[in-house]
Protein backbone atom coordinates (compact mmCIF):
# COMPACT_ATOMS: atom_id res chain seq x y z
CA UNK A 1 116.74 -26.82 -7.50
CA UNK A 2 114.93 -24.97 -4.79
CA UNK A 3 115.28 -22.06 -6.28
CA UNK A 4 113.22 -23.11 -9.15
CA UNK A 5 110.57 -25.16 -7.48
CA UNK A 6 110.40 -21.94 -5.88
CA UNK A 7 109.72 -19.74 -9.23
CA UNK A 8 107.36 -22.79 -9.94
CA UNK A 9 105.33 -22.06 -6.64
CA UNK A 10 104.85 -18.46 -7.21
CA UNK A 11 104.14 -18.89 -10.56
CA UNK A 12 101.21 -21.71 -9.18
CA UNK A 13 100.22 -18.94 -6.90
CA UNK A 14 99.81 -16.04 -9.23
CA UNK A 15 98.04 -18.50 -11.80
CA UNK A 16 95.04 -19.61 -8.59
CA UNK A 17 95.30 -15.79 -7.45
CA UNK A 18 94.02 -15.22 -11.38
CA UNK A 19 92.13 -18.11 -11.46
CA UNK A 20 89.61 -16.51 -8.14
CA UNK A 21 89.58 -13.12 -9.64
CA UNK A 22 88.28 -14.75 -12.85
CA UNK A 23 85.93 -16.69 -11.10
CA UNK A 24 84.46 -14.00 -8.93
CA UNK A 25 83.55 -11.90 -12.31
CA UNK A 26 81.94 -14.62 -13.52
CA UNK A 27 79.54 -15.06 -10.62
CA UNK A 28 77.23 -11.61 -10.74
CA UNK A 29 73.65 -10.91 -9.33
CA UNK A 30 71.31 -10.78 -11.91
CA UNK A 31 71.16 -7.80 -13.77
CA UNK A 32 68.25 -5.23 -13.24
CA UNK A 33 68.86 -3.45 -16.34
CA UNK A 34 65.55 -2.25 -17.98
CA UNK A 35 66.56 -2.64 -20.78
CA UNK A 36 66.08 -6.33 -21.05
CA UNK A 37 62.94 -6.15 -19.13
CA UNK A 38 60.16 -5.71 -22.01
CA UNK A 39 57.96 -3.20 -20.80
CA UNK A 40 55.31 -2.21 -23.39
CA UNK A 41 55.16 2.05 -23.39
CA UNK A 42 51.89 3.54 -22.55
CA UNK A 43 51.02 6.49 -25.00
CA UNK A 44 49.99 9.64 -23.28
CA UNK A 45 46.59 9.11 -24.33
CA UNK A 46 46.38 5.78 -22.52
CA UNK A 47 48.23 6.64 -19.71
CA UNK A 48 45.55 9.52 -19.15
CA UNK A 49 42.79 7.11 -19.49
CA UNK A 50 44.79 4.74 -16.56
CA UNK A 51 44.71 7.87 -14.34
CA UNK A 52 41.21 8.71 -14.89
CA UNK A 53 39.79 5.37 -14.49
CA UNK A 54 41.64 4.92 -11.37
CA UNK A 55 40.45 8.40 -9.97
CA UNK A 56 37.31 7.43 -10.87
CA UNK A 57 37.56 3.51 -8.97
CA UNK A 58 38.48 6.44 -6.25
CA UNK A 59 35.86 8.41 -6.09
CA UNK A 60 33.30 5.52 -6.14
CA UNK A 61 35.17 4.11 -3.19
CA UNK A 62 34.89 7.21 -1.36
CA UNK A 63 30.61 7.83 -2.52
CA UNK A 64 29.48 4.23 -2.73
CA UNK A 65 28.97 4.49 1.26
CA UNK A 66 27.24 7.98 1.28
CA UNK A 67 24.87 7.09 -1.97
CA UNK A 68 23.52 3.66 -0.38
CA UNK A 69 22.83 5.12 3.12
CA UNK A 70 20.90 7.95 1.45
CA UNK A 71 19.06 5.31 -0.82
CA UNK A 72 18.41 3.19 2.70
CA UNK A 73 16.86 6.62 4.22
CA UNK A 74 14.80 7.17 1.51
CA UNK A 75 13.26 3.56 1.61
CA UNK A 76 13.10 4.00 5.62
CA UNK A 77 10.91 7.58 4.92
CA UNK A 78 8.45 5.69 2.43
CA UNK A 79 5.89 5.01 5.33
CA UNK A 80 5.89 6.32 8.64
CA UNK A 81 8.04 4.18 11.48
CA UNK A 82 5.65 1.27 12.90
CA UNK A 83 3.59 1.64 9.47
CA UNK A 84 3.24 -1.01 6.84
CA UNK A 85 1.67 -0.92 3.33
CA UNK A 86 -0.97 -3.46 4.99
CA UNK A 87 -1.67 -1.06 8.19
CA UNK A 88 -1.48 2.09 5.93
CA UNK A 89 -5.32 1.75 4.28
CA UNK A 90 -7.59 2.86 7.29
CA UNK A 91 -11.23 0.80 7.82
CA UNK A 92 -14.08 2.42 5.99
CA UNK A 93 -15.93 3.98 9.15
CA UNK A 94 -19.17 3.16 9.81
CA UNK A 95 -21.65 5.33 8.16
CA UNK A 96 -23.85 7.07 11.21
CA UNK A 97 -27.50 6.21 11.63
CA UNK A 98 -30.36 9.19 11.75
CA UNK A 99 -31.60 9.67 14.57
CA UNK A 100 -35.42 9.96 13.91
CA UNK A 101 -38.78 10.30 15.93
CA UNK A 102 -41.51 9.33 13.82
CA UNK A 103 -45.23 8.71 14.92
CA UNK A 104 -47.52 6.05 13.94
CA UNK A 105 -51.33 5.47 13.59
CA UNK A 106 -53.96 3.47 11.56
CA UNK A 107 -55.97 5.08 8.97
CA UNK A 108 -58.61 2.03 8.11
CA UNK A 109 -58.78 0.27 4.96
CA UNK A 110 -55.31 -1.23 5.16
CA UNK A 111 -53.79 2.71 5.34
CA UNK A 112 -51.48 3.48 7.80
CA UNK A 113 -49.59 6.93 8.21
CA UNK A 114 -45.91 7.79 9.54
CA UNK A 115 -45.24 11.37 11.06
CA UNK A 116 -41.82 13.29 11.43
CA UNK A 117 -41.75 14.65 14.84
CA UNK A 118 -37.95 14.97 15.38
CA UNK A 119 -34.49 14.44 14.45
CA UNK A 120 -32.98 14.73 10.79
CA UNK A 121 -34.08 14.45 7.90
CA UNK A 122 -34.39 10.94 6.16
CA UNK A 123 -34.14 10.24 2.53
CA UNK A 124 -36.62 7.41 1.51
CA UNK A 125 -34.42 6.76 -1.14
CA UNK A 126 -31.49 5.77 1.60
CA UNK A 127 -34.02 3.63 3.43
CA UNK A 128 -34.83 0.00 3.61
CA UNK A 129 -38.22 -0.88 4.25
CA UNK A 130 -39.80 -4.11 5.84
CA UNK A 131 -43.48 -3.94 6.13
CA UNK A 132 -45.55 -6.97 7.55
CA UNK A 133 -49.45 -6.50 6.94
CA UNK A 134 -52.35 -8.47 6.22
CA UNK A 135 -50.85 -12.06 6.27
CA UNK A 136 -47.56 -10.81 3.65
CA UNK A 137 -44.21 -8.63 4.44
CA UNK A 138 -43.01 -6.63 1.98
CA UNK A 139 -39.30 -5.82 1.67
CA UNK A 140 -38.80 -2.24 -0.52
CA UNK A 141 -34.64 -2.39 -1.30
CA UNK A 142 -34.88 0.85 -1.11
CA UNK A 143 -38.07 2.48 -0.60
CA UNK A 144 -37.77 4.94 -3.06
CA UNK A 145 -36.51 4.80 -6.21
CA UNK A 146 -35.66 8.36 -6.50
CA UNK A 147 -34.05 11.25 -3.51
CA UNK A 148 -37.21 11.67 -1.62
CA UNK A 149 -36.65 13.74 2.02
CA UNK A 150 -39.01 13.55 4.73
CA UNK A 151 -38.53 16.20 6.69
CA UNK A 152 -40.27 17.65 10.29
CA UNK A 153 -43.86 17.56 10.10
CA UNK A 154 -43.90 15.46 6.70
CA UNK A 155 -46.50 12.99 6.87
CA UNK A 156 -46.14 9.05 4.57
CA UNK A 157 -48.89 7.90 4.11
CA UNK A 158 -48.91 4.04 3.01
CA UNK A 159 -51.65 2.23 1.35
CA UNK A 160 -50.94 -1.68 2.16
CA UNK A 161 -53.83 -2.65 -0.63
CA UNK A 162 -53.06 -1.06 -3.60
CA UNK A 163 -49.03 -0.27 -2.53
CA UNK A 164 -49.30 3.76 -3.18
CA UNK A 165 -46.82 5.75 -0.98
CA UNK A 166 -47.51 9.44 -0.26
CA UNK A 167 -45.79 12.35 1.23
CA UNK A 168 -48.38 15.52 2.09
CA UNK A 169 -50.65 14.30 -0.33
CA UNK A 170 -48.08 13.41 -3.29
CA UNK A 171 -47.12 9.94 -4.33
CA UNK A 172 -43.65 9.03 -4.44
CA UNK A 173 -42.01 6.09 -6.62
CA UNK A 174 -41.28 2.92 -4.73
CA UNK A 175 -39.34 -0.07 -5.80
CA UNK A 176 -40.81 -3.17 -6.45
CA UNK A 177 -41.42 -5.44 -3.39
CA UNK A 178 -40.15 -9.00 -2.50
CA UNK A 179 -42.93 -10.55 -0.77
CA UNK A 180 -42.92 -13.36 1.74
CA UNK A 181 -46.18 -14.84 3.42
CA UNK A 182 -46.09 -13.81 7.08
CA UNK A 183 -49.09 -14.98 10.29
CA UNK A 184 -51.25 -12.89 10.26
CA UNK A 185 -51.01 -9.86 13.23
CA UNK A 186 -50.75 -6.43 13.57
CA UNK A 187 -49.01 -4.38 11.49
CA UNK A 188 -45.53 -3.62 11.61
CA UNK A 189 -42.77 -1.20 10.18
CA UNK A 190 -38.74 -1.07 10.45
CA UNK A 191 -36.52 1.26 8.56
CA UNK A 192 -32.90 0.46 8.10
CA UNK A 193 -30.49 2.42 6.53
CA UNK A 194 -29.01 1.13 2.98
CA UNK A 195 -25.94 -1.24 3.54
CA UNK A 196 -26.73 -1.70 7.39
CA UNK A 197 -28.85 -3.88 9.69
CA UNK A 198 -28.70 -1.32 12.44
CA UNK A 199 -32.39 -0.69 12.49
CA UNK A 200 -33.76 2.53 12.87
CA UNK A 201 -37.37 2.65 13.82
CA UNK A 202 -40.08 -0.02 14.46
CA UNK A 203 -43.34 -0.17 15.35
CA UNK A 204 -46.51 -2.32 15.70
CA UNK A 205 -49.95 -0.54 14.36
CA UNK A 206 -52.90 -2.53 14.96
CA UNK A 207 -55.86 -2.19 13.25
């Protein structure tokens, strides 16, 4: 009897022995084949354009930087440093008055005359005119309607009665007046230049 309950212990044995080889078969890691992983194949055609596109996402990586501080410089060079599109139109600079020596005297008869003794030249025709006389002023916006220069020993000669301007004997083309009453007085003249109230002669005649 113990020999066979023996034989029927080994036998048990053998048969668990089995059994845990079997077993440890059946447990595997998971197999990594590739063939059971579906994998669509790239063409050579697409696999080129992968490559390109991702040398390209490259490159832009590596230029992006460069290209937008160049584009920043160029912005920064537009105007000079402390400079704004405001600040960059200069002020129209005042235009400079003549100087001018002129002398003046009575005539009679409501004539008076104007001398050039010095100084530049002075176009009438750049001139403003305000002439009070005989109980009315007289603005002439300008004086003369066309380029008329007065120049060193020119003599204007101005006829308050019948509103004839001459130069050396020649009468000139004045605008119309605008005319204001004025107190009556002596007689007096101030030149401006066009576009200024900088005036640059005035004088009182009497008689």
């Amino acid at each position: 009897m113990k020999t066979y309950h023996t034989y029927v212990h080994v036998i048990l044995a053998i048969c668990l022995i089995a059994l845990a080889i079997a077993g440890s078969g059946c447990i595997s890691e998971p197999d990594n084949d590739e063939d059971d992983i579906n994998i669509p194949e790239q063409t050579g055609s697409e696999a080129e354009q992968q490559n390109d596109a991702g040398t390209e996402t490259e490159h832009n990586d590596q230029t992006t930087p460069g290209a937008a501080q160049t584009e920043n410089q160029g912005s920064e060079m537009t105007l000079p440093a402390g400079q704004n599109k405001q600040s960059s139109t200069a002020d129209t600079p005042a235009q400079p008055v003549p100087e001018l020596t002129l002398q003046a005297s009575a005539l009679g008869d409501g004539k008076y005359l104007l001398e050039h003794k010095g100084g530049d030249d002075i176009d009438l025709a750049e001139v403003r005119m305000v002439l009070s006389s005989h109980g009315s002023t007289g603005i002439y916006s300008p004086l003369s309607r066309n380029k008329e220069v007065m120049s060193m020993d020119d003599r204007l000669v101005i006829d308050v009665f019948s509103g004839i301007f001459t130069i050396n004997g020649r009468e000139i083309d004045v605008t119309e007046p605008q005319t204001t009453d004025s107190s009556a007085g002596d007689t007096k003249i101030m030149l401006f230049p066009m576009g200024s109230d900088r005036m640059i002669y005035i004088v009182s005649i009497s008689g």
